[in-house]
C-alpha atoms as a PDB file:
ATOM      1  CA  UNK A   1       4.374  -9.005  -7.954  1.00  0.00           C
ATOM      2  CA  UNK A   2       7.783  -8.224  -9.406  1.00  0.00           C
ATOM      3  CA  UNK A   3       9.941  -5.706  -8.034  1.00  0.00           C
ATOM      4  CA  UNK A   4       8.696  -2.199  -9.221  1.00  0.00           C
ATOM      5  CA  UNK A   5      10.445   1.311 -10.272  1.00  0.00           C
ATOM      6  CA  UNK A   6       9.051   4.348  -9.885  1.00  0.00           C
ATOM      7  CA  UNK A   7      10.152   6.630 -12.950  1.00  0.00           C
ATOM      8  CA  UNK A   8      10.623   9.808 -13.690  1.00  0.00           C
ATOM      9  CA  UNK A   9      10.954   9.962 -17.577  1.00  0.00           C
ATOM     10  CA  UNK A  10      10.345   7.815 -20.746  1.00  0.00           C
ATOM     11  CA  UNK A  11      13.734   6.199 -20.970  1.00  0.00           C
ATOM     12  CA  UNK A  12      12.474   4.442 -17.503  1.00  0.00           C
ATOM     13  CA  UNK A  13      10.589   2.165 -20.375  1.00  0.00           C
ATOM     14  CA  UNK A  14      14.521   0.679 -21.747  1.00  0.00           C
ATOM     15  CA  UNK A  15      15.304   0.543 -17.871  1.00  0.00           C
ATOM     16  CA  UNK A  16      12.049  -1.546 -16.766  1.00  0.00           C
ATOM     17  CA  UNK A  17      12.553  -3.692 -19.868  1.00  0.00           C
ATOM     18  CA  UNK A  18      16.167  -4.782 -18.710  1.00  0.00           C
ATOM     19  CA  UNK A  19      15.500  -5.351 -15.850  1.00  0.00           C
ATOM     20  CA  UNK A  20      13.022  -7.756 -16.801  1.00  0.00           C
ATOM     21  CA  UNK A  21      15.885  -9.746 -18.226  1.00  0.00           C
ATOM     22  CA  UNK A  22      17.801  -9.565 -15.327  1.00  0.00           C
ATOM     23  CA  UNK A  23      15.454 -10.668 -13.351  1.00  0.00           C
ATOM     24  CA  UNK A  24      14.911 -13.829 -16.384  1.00  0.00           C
ATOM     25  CA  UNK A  25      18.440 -14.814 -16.050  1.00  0.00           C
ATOM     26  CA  UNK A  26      17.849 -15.288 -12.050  1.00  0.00           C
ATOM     27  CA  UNK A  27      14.845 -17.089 -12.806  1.00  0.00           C
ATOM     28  CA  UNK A  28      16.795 -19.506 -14.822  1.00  0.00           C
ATOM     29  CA  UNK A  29      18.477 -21.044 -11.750  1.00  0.00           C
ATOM     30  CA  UNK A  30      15.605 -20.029  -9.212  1.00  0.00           C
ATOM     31  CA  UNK A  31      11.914 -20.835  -8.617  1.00  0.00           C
ATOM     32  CA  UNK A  32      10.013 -17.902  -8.447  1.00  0.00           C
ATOM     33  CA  UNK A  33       8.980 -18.088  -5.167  1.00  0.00           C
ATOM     34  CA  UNK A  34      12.704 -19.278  -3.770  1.00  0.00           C
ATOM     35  CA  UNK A  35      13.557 -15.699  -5.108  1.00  0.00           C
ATOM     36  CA  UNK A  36      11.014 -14.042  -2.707  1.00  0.00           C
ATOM     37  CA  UNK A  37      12.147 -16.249   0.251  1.00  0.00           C
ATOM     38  CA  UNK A  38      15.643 -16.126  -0.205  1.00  0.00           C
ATOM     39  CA  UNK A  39      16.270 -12.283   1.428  1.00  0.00           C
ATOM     40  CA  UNK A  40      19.916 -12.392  -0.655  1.00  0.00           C
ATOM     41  CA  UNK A  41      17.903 -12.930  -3.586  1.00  0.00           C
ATOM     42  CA  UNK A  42      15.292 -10.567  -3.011  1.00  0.00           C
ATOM     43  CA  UNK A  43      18.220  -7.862  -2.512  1.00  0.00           C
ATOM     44  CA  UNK A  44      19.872  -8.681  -5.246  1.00  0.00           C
ATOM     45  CA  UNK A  45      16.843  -8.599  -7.788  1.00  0.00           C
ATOM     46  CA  UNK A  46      15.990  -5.401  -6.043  1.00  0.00           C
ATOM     47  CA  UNK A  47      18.984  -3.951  -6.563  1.00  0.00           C
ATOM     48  CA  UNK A  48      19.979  -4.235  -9.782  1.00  0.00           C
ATOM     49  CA  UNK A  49      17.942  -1.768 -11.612  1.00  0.00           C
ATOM     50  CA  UNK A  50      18.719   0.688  -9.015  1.00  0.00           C
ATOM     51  CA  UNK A  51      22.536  -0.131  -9.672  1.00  0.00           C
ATOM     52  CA  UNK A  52      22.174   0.219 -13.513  1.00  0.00           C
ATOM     53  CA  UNK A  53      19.879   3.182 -13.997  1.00  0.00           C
ATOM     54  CA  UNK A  54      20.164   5.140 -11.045  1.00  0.00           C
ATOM     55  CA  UNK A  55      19.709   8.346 -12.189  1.00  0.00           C
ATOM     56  CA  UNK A  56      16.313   7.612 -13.475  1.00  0.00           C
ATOM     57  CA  UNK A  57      14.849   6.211 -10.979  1.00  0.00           C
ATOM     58  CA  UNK A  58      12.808   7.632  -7.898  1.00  0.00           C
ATOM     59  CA  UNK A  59      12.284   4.279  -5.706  1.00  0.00           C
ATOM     60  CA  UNK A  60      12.736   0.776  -5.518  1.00  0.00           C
ATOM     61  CA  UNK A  61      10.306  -1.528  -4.566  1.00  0.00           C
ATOM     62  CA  UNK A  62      11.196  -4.664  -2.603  1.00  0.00           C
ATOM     63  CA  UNK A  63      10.884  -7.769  -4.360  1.00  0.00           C
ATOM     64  CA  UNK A  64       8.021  -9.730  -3.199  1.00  0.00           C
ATOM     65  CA  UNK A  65       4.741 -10.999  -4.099  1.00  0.00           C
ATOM     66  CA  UNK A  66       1.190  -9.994  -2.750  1.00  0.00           C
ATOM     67  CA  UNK A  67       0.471 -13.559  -2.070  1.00  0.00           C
ATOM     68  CA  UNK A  68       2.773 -14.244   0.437  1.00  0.00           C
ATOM     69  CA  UNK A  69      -0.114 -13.395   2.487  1.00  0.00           C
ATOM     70  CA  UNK A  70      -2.019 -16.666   2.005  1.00  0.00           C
ATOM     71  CA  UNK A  71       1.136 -18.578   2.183  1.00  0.00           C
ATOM     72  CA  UNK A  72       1.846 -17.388   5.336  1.00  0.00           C
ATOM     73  CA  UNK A  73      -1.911 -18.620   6.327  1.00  0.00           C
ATOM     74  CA  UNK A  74      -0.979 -21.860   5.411  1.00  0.00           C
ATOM     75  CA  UNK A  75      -2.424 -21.863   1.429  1.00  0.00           C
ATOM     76  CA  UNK A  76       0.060 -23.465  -1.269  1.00  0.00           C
ATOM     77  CA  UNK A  77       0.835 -21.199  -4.156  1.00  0.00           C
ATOM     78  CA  UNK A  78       2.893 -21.733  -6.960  1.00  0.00           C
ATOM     79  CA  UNK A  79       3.855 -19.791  -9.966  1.00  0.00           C
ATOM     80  CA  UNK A  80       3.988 -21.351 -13.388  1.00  0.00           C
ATOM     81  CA  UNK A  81       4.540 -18.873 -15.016  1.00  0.00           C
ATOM     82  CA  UNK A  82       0.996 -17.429 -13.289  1.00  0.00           C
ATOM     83  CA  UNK A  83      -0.346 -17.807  -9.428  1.00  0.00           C
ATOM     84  CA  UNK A  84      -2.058 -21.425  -8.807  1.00  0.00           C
ATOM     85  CA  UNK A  85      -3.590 -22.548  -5.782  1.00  0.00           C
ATOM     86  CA  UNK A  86      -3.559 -26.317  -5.933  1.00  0.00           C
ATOM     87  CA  UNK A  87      -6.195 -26.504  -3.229  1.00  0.00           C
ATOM     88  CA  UNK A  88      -8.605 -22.942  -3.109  1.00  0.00           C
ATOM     89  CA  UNK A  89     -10.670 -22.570  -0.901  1.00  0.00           C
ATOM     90  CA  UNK A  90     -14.207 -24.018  -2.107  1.00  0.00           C
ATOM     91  CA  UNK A  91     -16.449 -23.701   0.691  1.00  0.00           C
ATOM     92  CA  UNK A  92     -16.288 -21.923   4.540  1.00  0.00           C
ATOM     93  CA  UNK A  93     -15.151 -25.476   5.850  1.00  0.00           C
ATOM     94  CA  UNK A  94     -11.837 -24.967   3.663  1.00  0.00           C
ATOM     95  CA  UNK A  95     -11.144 -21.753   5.672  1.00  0.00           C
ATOM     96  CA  UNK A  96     -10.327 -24.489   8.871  1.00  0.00           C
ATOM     97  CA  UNK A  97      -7.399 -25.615   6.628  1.00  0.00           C
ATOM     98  CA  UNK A  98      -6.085 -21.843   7.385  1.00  0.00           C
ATOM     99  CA  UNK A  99      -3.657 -21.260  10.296  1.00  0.00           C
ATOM    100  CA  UNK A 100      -5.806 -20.063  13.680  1.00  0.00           C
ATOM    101  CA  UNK A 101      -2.710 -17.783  14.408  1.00  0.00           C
ATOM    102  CA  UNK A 102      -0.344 -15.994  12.071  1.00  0.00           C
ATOM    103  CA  UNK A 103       2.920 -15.196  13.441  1.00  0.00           C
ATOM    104  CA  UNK A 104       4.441 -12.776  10.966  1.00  0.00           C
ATOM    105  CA  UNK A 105       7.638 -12.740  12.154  1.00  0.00           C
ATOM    106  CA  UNK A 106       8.006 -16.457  11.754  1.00  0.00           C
ATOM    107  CA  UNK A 107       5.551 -16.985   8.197  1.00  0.00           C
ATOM    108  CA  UNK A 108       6.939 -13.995   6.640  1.00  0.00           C
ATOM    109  CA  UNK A 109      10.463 -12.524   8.614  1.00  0.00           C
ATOM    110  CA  UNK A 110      12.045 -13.212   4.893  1.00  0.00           C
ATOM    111  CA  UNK A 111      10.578 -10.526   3.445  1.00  0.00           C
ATOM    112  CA  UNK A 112      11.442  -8.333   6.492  1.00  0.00           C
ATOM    113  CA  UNK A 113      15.036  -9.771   6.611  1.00  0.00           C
ATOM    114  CA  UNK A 114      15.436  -8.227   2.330  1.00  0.00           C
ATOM    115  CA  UNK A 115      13.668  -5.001   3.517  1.00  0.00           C
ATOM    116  CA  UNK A 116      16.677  -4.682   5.979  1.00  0.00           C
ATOM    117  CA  UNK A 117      19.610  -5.810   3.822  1.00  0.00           C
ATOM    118  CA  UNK A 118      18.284  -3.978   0.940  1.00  0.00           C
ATOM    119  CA  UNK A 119      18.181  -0.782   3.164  1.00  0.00           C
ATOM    120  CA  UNK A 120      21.953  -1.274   4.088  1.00  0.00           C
ATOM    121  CA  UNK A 121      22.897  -2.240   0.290  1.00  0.00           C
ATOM    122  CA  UNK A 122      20.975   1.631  -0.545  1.00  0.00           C
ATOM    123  CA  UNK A 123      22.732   3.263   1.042  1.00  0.00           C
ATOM    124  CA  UNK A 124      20.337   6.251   1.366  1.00  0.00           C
ATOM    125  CA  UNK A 125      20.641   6.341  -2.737  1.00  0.00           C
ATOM    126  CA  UNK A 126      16.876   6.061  -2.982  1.00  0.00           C
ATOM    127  CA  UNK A 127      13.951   5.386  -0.691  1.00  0.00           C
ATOM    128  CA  UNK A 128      12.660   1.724  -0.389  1.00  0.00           C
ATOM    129  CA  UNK A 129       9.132   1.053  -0.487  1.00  0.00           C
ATOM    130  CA  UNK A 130       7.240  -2.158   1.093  1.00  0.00           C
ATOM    131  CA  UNK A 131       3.859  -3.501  -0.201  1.00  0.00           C
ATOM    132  CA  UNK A 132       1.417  -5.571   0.315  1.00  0.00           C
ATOM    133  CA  UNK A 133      -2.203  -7.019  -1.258  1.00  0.00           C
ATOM    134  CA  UNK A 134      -5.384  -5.810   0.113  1.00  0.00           C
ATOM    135  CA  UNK A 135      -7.949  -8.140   1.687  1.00  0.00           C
ATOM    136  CA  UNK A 136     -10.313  -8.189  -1.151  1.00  0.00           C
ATOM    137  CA  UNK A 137      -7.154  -9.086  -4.010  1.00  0.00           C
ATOM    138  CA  UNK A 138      -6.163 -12.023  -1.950  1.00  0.00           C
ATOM    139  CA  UNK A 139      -9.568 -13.029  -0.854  1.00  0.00           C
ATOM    140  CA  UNK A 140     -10.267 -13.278  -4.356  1.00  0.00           C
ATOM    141  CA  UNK A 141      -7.124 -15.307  -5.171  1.00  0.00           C
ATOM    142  CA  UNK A 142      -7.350 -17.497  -2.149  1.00  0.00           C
ATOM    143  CA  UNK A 143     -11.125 -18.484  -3.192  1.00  0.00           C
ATOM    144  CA  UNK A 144     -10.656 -18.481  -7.461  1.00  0.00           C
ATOM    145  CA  UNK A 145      -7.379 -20.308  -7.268  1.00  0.00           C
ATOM    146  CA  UNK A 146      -5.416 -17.799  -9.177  1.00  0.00           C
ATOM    147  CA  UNK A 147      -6.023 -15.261 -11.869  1.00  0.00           C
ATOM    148  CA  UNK A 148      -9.551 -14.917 -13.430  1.00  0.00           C
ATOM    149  CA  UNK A 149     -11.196 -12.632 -15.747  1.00  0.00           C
ATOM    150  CA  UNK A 150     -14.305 -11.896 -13.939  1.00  0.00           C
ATOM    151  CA  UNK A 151     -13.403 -13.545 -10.079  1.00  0.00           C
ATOM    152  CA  UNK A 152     -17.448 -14.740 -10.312  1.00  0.00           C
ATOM    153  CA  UNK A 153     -16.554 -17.547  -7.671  1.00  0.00           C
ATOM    154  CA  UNK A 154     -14.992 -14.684  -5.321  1.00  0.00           C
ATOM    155  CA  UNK A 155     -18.084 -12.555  -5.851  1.00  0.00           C
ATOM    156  CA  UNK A 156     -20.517 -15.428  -5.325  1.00  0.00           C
ATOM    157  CA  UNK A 157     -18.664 -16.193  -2.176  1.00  0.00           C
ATOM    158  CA  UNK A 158     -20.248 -13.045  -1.063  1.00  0.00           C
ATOM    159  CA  UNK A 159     -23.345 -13.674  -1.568  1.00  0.00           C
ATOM    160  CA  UNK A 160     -23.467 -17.355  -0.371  1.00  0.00           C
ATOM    161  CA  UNK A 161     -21.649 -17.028   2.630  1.00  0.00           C
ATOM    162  CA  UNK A 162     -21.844 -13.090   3.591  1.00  0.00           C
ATOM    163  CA  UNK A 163     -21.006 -13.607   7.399  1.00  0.00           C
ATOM    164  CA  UNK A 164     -17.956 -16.291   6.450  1.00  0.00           C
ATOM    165  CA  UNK A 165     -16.407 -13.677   3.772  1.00  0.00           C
ATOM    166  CA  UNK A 166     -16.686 -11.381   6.473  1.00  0.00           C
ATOM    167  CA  UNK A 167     -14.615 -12.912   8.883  1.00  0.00           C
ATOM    168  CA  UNK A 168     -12.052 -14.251   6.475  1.00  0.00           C
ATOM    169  CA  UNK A 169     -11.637 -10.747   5.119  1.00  0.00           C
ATOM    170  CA  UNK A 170     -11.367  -9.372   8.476  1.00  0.00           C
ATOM    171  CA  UNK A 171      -8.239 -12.291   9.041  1.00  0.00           C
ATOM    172  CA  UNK A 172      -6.794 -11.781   6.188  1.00  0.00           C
ATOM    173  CA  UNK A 173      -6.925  -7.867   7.186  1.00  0.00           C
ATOM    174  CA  UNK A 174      -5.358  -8.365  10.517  1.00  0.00           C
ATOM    175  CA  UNK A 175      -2.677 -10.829   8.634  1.00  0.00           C
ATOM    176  CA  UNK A 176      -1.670  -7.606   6.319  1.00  0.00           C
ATOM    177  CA  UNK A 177      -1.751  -4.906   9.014  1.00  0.00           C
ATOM    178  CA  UNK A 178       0.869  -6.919  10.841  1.00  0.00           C
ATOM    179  CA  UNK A 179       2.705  -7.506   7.885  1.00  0.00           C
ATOM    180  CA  UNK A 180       2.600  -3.549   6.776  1.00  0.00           C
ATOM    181  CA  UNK A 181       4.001  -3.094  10.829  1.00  0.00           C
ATOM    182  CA  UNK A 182       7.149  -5.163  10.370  1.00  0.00           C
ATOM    183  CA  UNK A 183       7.891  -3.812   6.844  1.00  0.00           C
ATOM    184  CA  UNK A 184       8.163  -0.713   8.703  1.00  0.00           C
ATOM    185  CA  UNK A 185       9.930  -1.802  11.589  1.00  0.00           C
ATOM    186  CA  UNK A 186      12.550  -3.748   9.216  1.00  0.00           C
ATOM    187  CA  UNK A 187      13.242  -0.684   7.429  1.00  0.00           C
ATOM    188  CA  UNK A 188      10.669   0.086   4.660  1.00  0.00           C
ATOM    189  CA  UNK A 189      10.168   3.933   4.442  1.00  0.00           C
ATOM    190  CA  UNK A 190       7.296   3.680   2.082  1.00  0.00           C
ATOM    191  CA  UNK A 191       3.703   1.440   2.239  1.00  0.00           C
ATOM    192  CA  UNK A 192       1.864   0.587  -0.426  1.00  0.00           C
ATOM    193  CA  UNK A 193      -1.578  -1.597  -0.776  1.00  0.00           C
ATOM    194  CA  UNK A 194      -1.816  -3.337  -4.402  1.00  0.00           C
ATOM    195  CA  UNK A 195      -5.253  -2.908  -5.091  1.00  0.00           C
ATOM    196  CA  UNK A 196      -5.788  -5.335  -8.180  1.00  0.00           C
ATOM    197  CA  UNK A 197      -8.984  -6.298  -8.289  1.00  0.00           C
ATOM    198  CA  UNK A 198     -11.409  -3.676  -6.334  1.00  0.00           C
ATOM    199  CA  UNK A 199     -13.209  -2.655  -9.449  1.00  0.00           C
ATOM    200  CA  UNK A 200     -15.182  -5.780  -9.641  1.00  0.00           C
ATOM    201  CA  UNK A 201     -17.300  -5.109  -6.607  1.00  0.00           C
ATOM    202  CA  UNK A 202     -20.188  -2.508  -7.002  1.00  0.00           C
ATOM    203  CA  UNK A 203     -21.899  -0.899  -4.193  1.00  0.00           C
ATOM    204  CA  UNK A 204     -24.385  -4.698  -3.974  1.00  0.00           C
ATOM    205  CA  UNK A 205     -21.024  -6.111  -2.594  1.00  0.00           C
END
């Protein structure tokens, strides 16, 4: 997920657009992902549309991606240009490939490191606000391999293997409430969830 404004008027539209191409000309000399692991980069990406159009903006959002999550649980992803999953998870064996123990502060302390600097580059100008994906997004992601239009392999997972979707859900859950903690503790002053996906699943699910 790129970094995100909140707006308060139509001109935001010019200002979003921008800073798309800001954000390009980073791109051109970093890997997506290097971006979101690089806390100086983060910042900076982060900061710039605040810098350029701050009166018409209400937030920034720190720049980060929702599937740092299954990174952190020892999944590769890679963006190019969308989310791939060389290796999703196929089966409930896969889900042994996952890390037993996710230490947030050591998988993820990045993210927390930009939340911190990009608090201290603010300078109170606006609030910053942390994210991260709920369970079912990146339980769908982790098992589909990246983007889909109807996530059937995600939903079937459900149905096949009820008590193993469970449990991963309920990791993957634990991973993000930890994650959501330190956000907070590294200076976020605003959660949100990014909820992509939740309108597949009906009340059978």
């Amino acid at each position: 997920m790129r970094s995100l404004l909140c707006l308060q008027n139509s001109d935001a539209f010019l200002a979003s657009v921008l800073a798309g191409k800001e954000f390009r000309k980073v791109r051109e000399s970093h890997e997506f992902f290097e971006v979101c692991r690089t806390p100086e980069l983060a910042t900076l990406v982060t900061l710039q549309p605040i810098e350029r159009y701050a009166s018409l903006l209400d937030a920034a959002i720190i720049f980060s991606d929702i599937l740092v999550i299954p990174q952190a649980m020892g999944m590769e992803v890679q963006m190019n240009p969308g989310p791939h999953f060389p290796e999703p998870l196929i089966t409930p064996e896969d889900v042994k490939k996952l890390s037993s123990v996710v230490d947030v502060n050591k998988e993820l302390g990045y993210v927390f490191e930009a939340i911190t600097l990009t608090r201290k580059e603010l300078r109170g100008q606006v609030p910053l606000i942390g994210f991260c994906g709920a369970p079912w997004t990146l339980f769908a992601y982790m098992i589909e391999g990246g983007g889909s239009k109807g996530f059937q392999k995600a939903k079937s997972w459900l149905f096949k293997y009820p008590e193993e979707s469970k449990a991963l859900l309920s990791r993957i859950a634990g991973v993000c409430i930890d994650f959501l903690v330190g956000q907070v503790k590294a200076g976020a002053q605003v959660l949100s969830m990014t909820v992509a996906i939740e309108e597949l699943l009906n009340e059978s699910l």
